[in-house]
PDB file of N, CA and C in Angstrom:
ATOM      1  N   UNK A   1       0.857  -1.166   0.000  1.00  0.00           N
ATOM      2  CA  UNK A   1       0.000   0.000   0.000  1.00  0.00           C
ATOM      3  C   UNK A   1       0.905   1.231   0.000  1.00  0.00           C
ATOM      4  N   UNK A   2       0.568   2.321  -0.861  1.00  0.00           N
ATOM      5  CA  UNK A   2       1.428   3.300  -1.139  1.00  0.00           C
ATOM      6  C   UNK A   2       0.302   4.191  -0.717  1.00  0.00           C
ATOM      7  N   UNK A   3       0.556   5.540   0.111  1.00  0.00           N
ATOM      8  CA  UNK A   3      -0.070   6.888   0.306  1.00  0.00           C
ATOM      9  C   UNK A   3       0.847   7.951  -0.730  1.00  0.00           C
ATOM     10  N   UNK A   4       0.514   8.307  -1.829  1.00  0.00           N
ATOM     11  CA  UNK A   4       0.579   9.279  -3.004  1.00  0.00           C
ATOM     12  C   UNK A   4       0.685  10.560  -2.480  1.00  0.00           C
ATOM     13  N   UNK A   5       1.508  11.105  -1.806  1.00  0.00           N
ATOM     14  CA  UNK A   5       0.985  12.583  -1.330  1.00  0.00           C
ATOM     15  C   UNK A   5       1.461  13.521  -2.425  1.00  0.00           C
ATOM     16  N   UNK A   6       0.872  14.623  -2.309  1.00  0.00           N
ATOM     17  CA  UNK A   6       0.964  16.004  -2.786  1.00  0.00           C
ATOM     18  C   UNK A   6       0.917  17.168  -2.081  1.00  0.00           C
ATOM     19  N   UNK A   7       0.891  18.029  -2.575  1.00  0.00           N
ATOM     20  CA  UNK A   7       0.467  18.732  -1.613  1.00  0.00           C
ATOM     21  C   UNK A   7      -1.408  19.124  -1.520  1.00  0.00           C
ATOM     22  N   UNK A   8      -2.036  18.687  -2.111  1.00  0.00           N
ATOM     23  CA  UNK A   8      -3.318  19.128  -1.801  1.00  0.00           C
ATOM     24  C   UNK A   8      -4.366  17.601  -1.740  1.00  0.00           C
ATOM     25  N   UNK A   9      -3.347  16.650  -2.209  1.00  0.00           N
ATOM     26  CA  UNK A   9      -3.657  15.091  -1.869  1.00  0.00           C
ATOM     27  C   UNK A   9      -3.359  13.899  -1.517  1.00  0.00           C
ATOM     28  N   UNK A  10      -3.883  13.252  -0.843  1.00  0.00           N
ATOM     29  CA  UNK A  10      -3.434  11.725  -0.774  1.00  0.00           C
ATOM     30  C   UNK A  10      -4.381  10.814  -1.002  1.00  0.00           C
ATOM     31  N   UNK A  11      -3.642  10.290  -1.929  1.00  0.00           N
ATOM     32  CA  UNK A  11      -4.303   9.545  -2.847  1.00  0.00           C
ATOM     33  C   UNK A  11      -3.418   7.426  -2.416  1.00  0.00           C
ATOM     34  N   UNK A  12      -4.263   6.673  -2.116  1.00  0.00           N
ATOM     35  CA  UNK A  12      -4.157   5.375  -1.939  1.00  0.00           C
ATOM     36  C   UNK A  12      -3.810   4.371  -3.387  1.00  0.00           C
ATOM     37  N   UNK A  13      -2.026   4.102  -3.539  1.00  0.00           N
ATOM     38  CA  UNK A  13      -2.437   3.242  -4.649  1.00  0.00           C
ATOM     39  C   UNK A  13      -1.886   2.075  -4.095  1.00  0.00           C
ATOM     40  N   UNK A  14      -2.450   1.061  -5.013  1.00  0.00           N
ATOM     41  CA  UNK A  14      -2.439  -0.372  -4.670  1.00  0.00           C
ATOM     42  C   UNK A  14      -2.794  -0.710  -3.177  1.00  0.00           C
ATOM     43  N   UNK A  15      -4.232  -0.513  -3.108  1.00  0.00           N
ATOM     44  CA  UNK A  15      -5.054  -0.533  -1.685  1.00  0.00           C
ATOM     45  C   UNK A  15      -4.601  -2.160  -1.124  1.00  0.00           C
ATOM     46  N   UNK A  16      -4.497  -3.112  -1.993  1.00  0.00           N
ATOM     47  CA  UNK A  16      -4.801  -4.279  -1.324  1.00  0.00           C
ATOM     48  C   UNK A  16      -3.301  -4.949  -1.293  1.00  0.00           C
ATOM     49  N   UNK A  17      -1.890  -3.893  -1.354  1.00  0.00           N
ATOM     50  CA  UNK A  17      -0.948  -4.694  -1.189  1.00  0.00           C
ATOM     51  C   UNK A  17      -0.597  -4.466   0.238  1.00  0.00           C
ATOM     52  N   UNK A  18      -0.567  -5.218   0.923  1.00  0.00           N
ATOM     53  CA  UNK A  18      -0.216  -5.028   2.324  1.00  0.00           C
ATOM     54  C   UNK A  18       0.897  -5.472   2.768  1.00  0.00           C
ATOM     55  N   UNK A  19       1.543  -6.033   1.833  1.00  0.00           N
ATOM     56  CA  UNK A  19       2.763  -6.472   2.193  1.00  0.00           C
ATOM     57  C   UNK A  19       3.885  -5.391   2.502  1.00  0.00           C
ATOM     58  N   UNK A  20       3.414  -4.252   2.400  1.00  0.00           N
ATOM     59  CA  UNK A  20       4.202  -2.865   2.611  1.00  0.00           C
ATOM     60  C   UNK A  20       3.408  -1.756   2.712  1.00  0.00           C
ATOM     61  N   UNK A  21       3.822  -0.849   3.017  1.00  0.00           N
ATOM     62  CA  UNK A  21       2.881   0.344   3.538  1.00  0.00           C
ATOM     63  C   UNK A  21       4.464   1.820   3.443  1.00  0.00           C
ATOM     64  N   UNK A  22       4.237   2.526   2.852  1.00  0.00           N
ATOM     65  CA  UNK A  22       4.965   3.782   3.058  1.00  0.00           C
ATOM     66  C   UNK A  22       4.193   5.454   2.049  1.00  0.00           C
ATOM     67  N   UNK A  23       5.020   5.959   2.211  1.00  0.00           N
ATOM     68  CA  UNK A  23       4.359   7.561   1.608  1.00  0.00           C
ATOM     69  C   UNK A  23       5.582   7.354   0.527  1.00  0.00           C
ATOM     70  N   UNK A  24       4.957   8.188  -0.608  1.00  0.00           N
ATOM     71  CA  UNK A  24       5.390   8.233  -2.058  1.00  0.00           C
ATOM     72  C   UNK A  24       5.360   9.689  -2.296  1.00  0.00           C
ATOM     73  N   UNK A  25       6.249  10.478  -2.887  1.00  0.00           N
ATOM     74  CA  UNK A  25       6.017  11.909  -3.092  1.00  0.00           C
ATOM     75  C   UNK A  25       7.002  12.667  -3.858  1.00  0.00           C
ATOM     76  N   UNK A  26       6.404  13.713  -4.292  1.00  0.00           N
ATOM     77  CA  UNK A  26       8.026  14.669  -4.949  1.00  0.00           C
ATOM     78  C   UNK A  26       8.012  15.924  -4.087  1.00  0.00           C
ATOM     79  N   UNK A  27       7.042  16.201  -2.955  1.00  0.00           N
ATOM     80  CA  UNK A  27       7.740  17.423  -2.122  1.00  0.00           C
ATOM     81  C   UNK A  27       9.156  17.186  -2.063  1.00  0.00           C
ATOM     82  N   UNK A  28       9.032  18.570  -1.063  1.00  0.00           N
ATOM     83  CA  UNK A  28      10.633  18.532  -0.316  1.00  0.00           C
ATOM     84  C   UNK A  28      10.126  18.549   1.164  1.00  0.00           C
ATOM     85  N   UNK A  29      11.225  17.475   1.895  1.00  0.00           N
ATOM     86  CA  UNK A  29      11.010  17.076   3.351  1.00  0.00           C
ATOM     87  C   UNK A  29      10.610  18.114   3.899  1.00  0.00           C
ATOM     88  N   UNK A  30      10.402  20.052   4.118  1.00  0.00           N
ATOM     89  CA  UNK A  30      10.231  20.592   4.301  1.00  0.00           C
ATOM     90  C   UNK A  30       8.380  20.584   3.963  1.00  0.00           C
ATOM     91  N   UNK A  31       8.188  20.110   3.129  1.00  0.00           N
ATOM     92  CA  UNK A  31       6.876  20.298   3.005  1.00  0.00           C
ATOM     93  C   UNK A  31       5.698  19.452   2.789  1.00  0.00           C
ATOM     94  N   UNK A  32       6.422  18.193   3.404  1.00  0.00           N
ATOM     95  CA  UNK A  32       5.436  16.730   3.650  1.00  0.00           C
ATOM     96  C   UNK A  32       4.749  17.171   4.719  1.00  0.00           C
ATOM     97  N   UNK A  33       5.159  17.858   6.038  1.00  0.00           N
ATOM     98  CA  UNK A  33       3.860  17.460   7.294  1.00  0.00           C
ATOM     99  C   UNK A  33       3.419  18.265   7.059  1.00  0.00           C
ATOM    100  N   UNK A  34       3.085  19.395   6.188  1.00  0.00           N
ATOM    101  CA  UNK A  34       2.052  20.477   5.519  1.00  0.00           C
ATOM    102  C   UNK A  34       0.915  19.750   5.587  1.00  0.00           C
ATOM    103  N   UNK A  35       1.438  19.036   3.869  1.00  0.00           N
ATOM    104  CA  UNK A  35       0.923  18.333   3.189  1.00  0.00           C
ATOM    105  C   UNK A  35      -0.166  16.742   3.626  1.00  0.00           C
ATOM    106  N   UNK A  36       1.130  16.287   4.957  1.00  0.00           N
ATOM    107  CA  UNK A  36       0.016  15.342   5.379  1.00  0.00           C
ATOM    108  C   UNK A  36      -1.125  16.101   6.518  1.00  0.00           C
ATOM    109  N   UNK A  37      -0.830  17.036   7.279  1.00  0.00           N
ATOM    110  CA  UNK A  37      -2.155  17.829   7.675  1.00  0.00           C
ATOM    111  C   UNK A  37      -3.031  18.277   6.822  1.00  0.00           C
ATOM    112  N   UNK A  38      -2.869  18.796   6.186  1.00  0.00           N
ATOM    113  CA  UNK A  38      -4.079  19.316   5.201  1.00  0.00           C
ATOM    114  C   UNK A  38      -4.880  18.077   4.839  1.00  0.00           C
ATOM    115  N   UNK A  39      -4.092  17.399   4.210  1.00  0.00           N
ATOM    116  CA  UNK A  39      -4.813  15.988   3.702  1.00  0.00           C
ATOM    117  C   UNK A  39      -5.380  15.061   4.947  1.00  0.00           C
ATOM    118  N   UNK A  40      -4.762  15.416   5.994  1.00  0.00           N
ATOM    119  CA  UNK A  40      -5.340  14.631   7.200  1.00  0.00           C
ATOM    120  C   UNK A  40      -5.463  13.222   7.597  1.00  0.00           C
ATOM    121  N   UNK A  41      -4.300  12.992   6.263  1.00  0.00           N
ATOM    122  CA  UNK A  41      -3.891  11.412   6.570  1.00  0.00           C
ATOM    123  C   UNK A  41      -2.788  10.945   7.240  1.00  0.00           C
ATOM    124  N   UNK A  42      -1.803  12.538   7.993  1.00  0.00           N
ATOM    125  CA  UNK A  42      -1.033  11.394   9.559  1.00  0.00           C
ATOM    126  C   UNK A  42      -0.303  13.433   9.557  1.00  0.00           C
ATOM    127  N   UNK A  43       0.745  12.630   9.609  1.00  0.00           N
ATOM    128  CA  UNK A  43       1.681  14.141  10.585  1.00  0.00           C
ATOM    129  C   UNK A  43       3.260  13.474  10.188  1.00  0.00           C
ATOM    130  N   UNK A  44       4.287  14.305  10.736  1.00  0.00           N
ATOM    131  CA  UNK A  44       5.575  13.722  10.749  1.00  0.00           C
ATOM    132  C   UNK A  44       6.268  14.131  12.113  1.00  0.00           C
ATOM    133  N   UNK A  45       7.264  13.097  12.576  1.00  0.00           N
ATOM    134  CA  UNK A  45       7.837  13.373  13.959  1.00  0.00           C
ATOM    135  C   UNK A  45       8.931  14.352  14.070  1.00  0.00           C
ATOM    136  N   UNK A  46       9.318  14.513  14.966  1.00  0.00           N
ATOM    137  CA  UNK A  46      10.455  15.214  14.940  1.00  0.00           C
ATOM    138  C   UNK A  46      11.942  15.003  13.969  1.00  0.00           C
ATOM    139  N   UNK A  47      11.807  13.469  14.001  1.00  0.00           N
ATOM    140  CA  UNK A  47      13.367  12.771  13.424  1.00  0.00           C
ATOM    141  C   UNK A  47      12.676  12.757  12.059  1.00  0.00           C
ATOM    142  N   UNK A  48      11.576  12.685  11.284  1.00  0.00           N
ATOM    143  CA  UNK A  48      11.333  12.694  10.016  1.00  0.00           C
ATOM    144  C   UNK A  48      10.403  11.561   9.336  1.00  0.00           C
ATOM    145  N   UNK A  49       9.855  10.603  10.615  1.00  0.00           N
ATOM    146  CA  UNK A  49       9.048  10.138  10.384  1.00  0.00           C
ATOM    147  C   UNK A  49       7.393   9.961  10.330  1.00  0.00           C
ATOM    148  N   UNK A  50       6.934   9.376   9.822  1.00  0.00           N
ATOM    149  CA  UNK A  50       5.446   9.708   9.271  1.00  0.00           C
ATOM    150  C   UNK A  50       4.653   8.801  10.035  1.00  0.00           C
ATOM    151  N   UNK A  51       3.782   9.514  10.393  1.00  0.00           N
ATOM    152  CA  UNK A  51       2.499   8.517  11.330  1.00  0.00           C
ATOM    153  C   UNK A  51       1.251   9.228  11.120  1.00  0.00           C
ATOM    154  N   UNK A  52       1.089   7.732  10.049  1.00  0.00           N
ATOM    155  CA  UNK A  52      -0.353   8.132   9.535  1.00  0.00           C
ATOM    156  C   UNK A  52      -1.405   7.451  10.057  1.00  0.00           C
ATOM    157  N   UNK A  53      -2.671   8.699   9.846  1.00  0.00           N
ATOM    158  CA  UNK A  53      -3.831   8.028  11.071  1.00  0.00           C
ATOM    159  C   UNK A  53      -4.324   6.519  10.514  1.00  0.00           C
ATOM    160  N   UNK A  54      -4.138   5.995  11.580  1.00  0.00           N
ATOM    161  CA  UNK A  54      -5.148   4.521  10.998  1.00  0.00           C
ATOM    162  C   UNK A  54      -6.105   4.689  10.543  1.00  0.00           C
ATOM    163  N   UNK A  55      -7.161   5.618  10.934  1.00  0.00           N
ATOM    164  CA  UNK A  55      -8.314   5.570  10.469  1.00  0.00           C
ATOM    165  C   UNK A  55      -8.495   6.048   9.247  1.00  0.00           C
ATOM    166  N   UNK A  56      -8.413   7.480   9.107  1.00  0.00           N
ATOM    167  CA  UNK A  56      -8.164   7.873   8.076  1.00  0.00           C
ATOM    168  C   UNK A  56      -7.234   7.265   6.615  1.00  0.00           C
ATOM    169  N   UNK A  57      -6.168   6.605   7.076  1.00  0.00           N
ATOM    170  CA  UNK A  57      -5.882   5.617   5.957  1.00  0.00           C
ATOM    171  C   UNK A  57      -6.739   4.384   5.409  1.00  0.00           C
ATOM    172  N   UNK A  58      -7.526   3.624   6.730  1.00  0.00           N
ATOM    173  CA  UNK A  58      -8.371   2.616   6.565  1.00  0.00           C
ATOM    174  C   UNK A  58      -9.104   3.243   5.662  1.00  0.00           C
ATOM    175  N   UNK A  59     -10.201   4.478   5.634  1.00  0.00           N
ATOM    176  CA  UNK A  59     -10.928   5.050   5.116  1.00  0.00           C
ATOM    177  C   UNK A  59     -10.687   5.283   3.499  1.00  0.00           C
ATOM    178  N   UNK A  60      -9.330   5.645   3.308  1.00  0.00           N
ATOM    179  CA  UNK A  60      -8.973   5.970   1.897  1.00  0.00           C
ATOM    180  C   UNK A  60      -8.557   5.055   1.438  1.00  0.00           C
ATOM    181  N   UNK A  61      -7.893   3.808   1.947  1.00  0.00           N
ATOM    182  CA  UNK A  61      -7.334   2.536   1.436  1.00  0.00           C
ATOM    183  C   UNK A  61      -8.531   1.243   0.754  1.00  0.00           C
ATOM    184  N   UNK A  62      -9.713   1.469   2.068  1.00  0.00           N
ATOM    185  CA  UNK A  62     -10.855   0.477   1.549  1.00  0.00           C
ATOM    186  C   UNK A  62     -11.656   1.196   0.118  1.00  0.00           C
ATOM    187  N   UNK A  63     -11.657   2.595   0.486  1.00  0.00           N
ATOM    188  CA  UNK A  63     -12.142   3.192  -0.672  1.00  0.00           C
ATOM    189  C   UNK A  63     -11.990   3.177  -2.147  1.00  0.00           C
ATOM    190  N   UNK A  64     -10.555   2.751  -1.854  1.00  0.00           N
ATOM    191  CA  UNK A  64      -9.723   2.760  -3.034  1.00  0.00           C
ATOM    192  C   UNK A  64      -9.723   1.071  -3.575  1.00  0.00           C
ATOM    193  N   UNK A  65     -10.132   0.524  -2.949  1.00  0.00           N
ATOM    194  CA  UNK A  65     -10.074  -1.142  -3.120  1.00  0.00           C
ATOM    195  C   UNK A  65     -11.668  -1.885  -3.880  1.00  0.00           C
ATOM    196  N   UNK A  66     -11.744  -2.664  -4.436  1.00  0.00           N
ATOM    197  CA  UNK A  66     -12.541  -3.674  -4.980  1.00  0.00           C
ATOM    198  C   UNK A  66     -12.525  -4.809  -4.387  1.00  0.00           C
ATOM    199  N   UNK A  67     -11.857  -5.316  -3.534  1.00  0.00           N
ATOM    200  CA  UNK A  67     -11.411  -6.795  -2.979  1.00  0.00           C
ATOM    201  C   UNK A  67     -12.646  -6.670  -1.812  1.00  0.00           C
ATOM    202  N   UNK A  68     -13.617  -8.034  -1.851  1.00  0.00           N
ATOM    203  CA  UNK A  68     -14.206  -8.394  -0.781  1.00  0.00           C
ATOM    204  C   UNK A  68     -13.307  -8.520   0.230  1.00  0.00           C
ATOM    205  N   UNK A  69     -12.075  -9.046  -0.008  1.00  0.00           N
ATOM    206  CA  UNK A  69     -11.739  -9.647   1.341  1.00  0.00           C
ATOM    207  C   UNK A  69     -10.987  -8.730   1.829  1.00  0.00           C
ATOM    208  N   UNK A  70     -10.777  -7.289   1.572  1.00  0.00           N
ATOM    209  CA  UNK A  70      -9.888  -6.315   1.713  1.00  0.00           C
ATOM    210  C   UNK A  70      -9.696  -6.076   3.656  1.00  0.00           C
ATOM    211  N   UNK A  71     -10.989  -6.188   3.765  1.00  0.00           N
ATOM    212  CA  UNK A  71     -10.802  -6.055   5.524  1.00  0.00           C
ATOM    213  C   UNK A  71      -9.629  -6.734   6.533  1.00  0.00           C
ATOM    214  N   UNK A  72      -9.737  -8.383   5.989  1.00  0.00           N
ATOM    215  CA  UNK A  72      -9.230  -9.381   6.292  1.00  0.00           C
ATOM    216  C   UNK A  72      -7.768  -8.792   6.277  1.00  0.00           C
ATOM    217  N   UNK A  73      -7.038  -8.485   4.275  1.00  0.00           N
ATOM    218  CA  UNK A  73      -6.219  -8.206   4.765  1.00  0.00           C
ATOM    219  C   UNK A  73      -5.647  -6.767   5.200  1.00  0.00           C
ATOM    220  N   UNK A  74      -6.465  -6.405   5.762  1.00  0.00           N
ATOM    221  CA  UNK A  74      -5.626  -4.820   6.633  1.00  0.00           C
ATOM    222  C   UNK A  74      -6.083  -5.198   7.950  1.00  0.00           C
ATOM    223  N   UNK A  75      -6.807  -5.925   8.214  1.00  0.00           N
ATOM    224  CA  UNK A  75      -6.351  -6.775   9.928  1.00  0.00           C
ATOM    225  C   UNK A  75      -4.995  -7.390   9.939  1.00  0.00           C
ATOM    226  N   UNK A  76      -4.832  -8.003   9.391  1.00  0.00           N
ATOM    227  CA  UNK A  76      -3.849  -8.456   9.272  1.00  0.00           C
ATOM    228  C   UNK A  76      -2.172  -7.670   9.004  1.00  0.00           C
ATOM    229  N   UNK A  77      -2.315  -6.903   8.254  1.00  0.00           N
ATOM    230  CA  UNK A  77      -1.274  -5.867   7.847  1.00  0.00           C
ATOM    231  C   UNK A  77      -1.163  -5.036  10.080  1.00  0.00           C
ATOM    232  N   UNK A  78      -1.848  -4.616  10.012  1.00  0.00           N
ATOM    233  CA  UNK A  78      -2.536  -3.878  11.249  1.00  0.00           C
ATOM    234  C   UNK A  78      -1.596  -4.695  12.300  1.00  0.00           C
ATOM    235  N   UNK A  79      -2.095  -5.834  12.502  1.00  0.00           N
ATOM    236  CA  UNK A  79      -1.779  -6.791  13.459  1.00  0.00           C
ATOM    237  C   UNK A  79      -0.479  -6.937  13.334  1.00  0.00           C
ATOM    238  N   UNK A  80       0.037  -7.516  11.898  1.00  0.00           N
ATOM    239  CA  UNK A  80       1.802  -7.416  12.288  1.00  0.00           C
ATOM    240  C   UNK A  80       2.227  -6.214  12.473  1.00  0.00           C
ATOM    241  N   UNK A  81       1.939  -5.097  11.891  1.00  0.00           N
ATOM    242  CA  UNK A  81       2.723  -3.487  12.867  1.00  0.00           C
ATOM    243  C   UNK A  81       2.755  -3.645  13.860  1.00  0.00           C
ATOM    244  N   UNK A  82       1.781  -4.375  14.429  1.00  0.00           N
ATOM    245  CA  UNK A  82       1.927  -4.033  15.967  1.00  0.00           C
ATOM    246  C   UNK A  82       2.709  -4.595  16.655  1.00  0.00           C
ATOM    247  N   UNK A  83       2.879  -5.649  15.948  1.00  0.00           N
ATOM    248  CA  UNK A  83       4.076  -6.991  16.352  1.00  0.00           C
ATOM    249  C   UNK A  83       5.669  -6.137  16.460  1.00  0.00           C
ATOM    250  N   UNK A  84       5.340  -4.974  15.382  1.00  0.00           N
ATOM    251  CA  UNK A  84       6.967  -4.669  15.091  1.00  0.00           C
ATOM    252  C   UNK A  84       6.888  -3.644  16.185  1.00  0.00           C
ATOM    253  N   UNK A  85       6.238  -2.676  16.834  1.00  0.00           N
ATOM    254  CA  UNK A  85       5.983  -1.759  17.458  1.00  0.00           C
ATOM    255  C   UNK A  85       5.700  -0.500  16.473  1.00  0.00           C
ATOM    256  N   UNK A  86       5.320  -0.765  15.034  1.00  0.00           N
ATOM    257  CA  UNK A  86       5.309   0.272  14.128  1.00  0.00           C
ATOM    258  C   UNK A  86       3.626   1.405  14.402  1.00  0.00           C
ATOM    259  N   UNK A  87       2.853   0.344  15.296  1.00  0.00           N
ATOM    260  CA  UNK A  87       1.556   1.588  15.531  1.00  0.00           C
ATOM    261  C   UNK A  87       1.927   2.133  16.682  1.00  0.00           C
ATOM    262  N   UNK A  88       1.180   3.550  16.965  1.00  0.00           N
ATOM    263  CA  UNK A  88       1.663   4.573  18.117  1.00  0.00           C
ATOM    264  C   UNK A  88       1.032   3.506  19.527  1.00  0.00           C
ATOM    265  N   UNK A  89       1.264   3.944  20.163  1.00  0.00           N
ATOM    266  CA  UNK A  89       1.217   3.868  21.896  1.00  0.00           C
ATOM    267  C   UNK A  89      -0.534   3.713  22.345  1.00  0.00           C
ATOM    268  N   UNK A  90      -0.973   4.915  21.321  1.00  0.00           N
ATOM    269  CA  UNK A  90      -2.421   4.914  21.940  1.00  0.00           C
ATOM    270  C   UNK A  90      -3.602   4.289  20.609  1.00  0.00           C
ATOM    271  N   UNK A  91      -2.481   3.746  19.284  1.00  0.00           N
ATOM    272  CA  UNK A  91      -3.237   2.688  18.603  1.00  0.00           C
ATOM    273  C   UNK A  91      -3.782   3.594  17.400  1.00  0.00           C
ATOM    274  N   UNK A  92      -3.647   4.949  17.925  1.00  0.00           N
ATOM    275  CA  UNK A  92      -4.469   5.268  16.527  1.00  0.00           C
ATOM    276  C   UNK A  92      -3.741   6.053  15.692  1.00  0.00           C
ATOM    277  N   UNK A  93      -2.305   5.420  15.254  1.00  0.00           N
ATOM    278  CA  UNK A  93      -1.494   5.868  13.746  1.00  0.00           C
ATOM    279  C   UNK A  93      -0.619   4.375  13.557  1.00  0.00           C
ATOM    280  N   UNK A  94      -0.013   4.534  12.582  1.00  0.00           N
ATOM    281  CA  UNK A  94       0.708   3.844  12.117  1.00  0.00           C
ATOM    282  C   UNK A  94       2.347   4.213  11.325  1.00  0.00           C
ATOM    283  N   UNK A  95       3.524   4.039  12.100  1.00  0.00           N
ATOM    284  CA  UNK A  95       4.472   4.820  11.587  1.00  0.00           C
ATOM    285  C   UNK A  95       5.054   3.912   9.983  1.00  0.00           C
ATOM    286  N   UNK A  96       5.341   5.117   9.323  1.00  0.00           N
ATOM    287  CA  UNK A  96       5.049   4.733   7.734  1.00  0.00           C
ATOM    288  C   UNK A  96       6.804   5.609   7.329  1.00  0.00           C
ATOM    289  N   UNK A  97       7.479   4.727   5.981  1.00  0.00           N
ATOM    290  CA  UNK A  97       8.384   5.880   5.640  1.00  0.00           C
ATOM    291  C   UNK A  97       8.211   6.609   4.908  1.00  0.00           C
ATOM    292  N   UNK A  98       9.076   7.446   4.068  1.00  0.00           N
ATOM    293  CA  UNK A  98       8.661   8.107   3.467  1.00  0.00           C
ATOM    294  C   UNK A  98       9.604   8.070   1.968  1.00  0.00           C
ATOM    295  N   UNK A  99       9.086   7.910   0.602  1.00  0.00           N
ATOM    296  CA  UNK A  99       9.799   7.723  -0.314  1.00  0.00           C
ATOM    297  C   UNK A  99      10.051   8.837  -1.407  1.00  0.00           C
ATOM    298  N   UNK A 100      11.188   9.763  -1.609  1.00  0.00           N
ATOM    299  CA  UNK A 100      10.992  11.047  -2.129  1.00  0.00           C
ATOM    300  C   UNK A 100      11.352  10.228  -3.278  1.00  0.00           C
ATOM    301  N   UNK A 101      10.352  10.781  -4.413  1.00  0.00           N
ATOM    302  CA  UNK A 101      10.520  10.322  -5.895  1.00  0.00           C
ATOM    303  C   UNK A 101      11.022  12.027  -6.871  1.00  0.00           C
ATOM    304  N   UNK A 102      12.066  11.953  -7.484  1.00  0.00           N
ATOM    305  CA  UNK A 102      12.355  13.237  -8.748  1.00  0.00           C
ATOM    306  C   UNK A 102      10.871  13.760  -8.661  1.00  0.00           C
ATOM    307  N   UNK A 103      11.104  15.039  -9.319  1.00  0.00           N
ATOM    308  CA  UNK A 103      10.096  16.391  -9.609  1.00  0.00           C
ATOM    309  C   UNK A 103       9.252  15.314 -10.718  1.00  0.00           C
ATOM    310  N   UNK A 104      10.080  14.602 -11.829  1.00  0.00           N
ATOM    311  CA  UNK A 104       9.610  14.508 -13.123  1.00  0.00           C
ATOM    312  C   UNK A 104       8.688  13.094 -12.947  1.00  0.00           C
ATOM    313  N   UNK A 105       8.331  12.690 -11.783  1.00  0.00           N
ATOM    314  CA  UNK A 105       7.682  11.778 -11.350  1.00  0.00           C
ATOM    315  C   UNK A 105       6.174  12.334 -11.181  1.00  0.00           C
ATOM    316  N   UNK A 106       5.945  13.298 -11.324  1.00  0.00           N
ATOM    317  CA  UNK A 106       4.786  13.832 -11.342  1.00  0.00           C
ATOM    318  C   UNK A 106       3.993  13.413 -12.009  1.00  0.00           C
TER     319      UNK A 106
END
């Protein structure tokens, strides 16, 4: 599962791969936690990492999906983060990286 950001969107591609989860983008690190507030799909930490809301990703990820069984697997995706310690403390984000792609990736 890839989160597409922009700056005025995030957009969910490949909803039903769960075998990975990170942010995709051509900002500049300066202007991703703009970008993920506005869009309201997570924030970034101090050191530069991304924690995006569970919910709000659930929301745009199932949206973005056709798979009956799509639930199944983002329980599952869900469940091993947690195994790694990759969801927050109080359960409701999920820390994600972040992948800067060239301008011409647009």
């Amino acid at each position: 599962m890839i989160v597409s950001l922009t700056q005025g969107a995030a957009t969910i591609v490949e909803p039903e791969d769960f075998s990975r989860l990170h942010v995709a983008t051509v900002l500049l690190p300066e202007e991703v936690n703009a970008a993920l507030r506005k869009t309201g799909i997570g924030t970034t930490s101090t050191d530069g990492r991304i924690l995006l809301d569970i919910e709000a990703l659930r929301s745009a990820a199932e949206a973005a999906s056709a798979s009956p069984q799509w639930s199944q697997g983002w329980s599952k995706m869900i469940d091993y983060a947690q195994t790694k310690q990759w969801v927050s403390p109080d359960g409701g984000g999920v820390w994600a990286h972040v992948e800067y792609l060239p301008k011409s990736a647009e």
